[in-house]
Protein backbone atom coordinates (compact mmCIF):
# COMPACT_ATOMS: atom_id res chain seq x y z
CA UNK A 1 89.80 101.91 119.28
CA UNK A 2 88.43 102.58 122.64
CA UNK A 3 84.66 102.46 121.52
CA UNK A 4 84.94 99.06 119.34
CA UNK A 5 87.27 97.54 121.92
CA UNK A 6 84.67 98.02 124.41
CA UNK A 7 81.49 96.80 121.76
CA UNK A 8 84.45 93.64 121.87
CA UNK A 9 84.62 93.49 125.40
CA UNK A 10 80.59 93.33 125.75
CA UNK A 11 80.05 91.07 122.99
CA UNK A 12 82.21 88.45 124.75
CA UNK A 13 80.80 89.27 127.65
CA UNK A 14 77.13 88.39 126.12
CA UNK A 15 78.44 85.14 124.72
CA UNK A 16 79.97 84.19 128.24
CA UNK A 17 76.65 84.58 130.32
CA UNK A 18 74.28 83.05 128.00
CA UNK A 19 77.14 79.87 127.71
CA UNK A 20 76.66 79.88 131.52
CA UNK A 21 72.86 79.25 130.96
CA UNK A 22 73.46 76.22 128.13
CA UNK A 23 72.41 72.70 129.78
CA UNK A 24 75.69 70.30 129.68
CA UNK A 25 73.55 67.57 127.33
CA UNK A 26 73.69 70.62 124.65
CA UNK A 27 77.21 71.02 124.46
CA UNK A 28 77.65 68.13 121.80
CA UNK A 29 75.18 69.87 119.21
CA UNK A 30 76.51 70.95 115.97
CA UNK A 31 76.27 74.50 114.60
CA UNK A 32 75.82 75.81 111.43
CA UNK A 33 79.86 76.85 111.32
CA UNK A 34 81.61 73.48 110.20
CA UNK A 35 79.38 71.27 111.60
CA UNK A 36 81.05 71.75 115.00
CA UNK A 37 79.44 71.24 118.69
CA UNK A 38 79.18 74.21 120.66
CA UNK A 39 82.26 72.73 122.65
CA UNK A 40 84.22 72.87 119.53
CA UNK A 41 83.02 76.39 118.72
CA UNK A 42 84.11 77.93 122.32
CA UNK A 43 87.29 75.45 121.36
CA UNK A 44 87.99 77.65 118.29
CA UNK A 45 87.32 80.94 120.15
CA UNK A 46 89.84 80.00 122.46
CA UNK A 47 92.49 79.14 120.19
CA UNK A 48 91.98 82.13 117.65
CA UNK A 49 92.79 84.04 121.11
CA UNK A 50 95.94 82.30 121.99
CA UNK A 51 97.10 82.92 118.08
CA UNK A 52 96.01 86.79 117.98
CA UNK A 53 98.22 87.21 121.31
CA UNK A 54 100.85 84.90 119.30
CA UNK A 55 100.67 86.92 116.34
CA UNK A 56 101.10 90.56 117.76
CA UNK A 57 103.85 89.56 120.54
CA UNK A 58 105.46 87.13 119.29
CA UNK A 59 105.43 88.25 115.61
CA UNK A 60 103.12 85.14 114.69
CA UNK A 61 105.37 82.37 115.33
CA UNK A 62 102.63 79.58 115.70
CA UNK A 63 101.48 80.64 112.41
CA UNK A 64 105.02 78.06 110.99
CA UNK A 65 102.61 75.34 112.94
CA UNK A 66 100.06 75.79 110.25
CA UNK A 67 101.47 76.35 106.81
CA UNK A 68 99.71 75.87 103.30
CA UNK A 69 96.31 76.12 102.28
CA UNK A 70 94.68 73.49 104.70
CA UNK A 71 96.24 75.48 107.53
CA UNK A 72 93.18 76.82 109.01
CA UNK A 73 91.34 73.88 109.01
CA UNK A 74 94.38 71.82 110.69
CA UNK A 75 94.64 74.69 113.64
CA UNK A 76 90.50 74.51 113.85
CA UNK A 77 91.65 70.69 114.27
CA UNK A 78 94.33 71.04 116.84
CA UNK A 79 92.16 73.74 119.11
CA UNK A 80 88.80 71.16 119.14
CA UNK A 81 90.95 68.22 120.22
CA UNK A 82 91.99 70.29 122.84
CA UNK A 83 88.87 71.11 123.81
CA UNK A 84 87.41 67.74 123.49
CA UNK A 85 89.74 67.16 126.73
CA UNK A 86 88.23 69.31 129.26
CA UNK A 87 84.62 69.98 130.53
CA UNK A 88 82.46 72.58 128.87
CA UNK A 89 83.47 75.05 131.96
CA UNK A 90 86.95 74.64 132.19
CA UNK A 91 86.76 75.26 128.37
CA UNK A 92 84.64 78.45 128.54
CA UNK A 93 87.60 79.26 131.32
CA UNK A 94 90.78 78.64 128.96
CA UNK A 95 88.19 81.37 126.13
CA UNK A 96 88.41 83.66 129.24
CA UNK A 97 91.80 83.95 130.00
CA UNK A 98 92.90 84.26 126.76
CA UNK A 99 90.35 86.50 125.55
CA UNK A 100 91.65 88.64 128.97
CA UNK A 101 95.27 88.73 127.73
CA UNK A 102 94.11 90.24 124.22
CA UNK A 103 92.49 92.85 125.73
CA UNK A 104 94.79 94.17 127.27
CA UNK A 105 97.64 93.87 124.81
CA UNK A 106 94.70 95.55 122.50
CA UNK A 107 94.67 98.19 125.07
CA UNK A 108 98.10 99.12 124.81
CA UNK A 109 98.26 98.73 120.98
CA UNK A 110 97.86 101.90 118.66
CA UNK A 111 95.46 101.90 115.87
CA UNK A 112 97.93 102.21 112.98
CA UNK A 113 100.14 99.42 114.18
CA UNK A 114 100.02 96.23 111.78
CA UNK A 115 99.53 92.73 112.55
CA UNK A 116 99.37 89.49 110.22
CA UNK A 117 96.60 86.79 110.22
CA UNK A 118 96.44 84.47 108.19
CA UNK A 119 96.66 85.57 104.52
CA UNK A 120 95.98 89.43 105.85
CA UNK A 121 97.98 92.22 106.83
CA UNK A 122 95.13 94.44 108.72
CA UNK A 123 95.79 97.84 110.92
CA UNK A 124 94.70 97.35 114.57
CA UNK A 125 91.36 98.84 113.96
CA UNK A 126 90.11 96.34 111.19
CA UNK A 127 91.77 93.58 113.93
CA UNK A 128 89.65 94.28 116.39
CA UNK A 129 86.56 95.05 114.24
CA UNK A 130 87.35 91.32 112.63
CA UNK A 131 87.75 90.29 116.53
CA UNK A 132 83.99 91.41 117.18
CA UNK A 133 82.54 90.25 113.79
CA UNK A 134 84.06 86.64 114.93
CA UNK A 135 82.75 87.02 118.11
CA UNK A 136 79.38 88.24 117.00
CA UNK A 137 78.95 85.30 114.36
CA UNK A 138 79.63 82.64 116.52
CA UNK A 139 77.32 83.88 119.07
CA UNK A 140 74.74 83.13 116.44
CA UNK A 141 75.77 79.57 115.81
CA UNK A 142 74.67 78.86 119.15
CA UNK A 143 71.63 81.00 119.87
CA UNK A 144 70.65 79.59 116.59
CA UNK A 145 71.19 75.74 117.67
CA UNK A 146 69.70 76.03 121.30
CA UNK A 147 66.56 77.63 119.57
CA UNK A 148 66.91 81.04 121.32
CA UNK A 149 66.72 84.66 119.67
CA UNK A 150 69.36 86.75 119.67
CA UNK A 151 69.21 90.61 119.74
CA UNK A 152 70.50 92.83 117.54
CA UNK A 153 72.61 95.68 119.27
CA UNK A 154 74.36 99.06 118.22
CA UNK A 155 77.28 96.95 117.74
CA UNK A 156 76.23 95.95 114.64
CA UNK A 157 77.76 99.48 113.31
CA UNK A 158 81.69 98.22 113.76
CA UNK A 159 80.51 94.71 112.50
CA UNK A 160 79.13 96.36 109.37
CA UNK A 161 82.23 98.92 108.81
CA UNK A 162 84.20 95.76 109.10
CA UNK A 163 82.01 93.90 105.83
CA UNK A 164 82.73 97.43 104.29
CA UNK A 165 86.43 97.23 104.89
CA UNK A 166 86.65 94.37 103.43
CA UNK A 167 85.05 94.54 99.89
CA UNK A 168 88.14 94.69 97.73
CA UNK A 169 89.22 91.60 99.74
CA UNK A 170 86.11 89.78 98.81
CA UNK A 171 86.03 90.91 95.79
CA UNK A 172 89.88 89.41 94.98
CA UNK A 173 88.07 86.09 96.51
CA UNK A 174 85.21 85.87 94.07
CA UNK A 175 87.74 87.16 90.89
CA UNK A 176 85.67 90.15 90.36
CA UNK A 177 87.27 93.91 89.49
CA UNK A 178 86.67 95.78 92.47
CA UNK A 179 84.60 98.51 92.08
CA UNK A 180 83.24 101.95 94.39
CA UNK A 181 80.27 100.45 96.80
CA UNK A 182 77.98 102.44 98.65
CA UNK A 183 76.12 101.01 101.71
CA UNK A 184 73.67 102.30 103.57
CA UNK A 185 72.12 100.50 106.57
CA UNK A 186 69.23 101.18 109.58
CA UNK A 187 70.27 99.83 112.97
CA UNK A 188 69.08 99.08 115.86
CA UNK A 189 66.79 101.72 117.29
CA UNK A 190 66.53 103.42 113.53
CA UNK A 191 70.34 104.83 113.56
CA UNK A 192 71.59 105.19 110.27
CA UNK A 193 75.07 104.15 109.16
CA UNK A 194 76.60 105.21 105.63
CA UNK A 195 79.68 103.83 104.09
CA UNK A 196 81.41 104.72 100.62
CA UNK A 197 81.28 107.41 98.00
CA UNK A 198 77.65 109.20 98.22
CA UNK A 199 77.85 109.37 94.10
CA UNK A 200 78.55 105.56 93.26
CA UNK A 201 76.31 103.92 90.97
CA UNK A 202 76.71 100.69 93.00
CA UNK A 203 74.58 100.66 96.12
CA UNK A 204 73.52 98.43 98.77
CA UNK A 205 70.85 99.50 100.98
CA UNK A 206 68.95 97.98 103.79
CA UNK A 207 68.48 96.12 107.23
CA UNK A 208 72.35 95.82 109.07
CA UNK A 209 71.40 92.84 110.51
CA UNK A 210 71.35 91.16 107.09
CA UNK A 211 73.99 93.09 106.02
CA UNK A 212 76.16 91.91 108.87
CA UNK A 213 74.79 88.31 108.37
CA UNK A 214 75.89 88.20 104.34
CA UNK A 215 79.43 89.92 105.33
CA UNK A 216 79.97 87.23 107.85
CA UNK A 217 79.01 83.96 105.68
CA UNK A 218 75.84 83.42 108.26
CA UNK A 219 72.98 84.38 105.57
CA UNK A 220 71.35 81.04 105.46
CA UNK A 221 69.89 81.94 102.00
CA UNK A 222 70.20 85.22 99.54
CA UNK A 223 66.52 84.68 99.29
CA UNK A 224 66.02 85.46 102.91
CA UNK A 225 68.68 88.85 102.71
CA UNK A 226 66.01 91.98 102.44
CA UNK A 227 68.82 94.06 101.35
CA UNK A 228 68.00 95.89 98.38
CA UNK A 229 70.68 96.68 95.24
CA UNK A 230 71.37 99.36 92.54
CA UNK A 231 73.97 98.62 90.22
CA UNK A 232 75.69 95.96 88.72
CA UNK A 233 79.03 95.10 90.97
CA UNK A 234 76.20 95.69 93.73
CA UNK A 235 73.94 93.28 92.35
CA UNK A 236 76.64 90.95 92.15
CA UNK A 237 78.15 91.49 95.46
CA UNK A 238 75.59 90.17 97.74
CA UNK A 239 75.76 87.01 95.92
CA UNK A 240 79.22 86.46 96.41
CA UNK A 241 80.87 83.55 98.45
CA UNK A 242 81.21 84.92 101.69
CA UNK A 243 83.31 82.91 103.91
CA UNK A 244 81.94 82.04 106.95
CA UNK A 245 84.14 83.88 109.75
């Protein structure tokens, strides 16, 4: 917990300074996720912050505020109109202190405990692995719309134990049996990381960039993905619809 709370921590902390460097005139220009601004994106941040703390101390209480199946999109709603109010600093402020508060209720949290978001009932660990893969995806939305590159770190590893994680969910998503996966991925700086039975006859191998770029809904095109598959579920999987975190 430690380690990925702390690949969390620097990830945020990456977003923060290059929001710092954005010019104000480029705050109204719309990302890839949802077509919103990046005012509405640090919006969203904010808000999924105030509903984590929500949801592990006060037992998810706001969650009554958005019931049904449009409930995500109506809190997405209610956090950009919020937004919309303020400048883009006092915004990247309210991501700040609310970010602040989850850490350190994170902190204090064991690894087994459970918490409930949304439609998933996740130990801490996947939490806070979900909690980076968000924060690591929307990082991309705007280095991607302010035309600047953005560099692949060895935080990619909890990112892509997250995507593995979460294969029988996806799986459920697209209606397809769930079956063993293997994955193995290069890093950053050539480290390896495995996941899954060595013997399965369904493997996905390659880059964890694009792995962590399918897992996360941000692979603009499967054409594009240089992952490489063995196996039929495997085949399959990296076409899936993978929503866009």
């Amino acid at each position: 917990m430690k380690t990925i709370l702390s690949a969390l921590v620097a990830e945020q902390q990456l977003l923060d300074q290059y929001l710092q460097s954005i010019p104000l005139r480029e705050w109204d220009k719309k990302t890839r996720f949802k077509s919103m601004t990046i005012t509405d994106q640090v919006s969203y941040l904010a808000g999924s912050e105030d509903l984590a703390f929500n949801a592990i101390k006060k037992k998810g209480s706001f969650f009554t505020d958005y019931k049904g199946p449009s409930g995500q999109e109506k809190f997405a709603k209610v956090q950009i109109a919020k937004g919309k109010k303020m400048r883009p600093q006092d915004v990247i402020e309210w991501w700040r202190l609310s970010r602040a508060k989850m850490i350190e209720v994170l902190a204090k949290s064991s690894q087994s405990r459970e918490v409930k978001w949304w439609k998933n009932t996740w130990d801490m660990k996947t939490f806070v692995m979900w909690k980076l893969s968000e924060t690591w995806a929307h990082s991309l939305d705007i280095f991607d719309v302010t035309n600047n590159e953005f560099n692949d770190t060895a935080r990619l590893e909890h990112i892509s134990e997250f995507g593995w994680v979460q294969v029988p969910n996806i799986s459920k998503i697209n209606k397809i049996k769930n079956r063993d996966l293997r994955i193995e991925l290069i890093g950053p700086e050539y480290k390896v990381w495995n996941y899954g039975p060595e013997n399965s006859e369904n493997l996905i191998k390659g880059n964890a960039s694009d792995w962590c770029r399918l897992i996360t809904g941000r692979a603009e095109s499967i054409n594009k993905i240089t992952l490489t598959t063995s196996g039929q579920f495997a085949e399959r999987y990296i076409k899936f619809n993978h929503p866009m975190i």
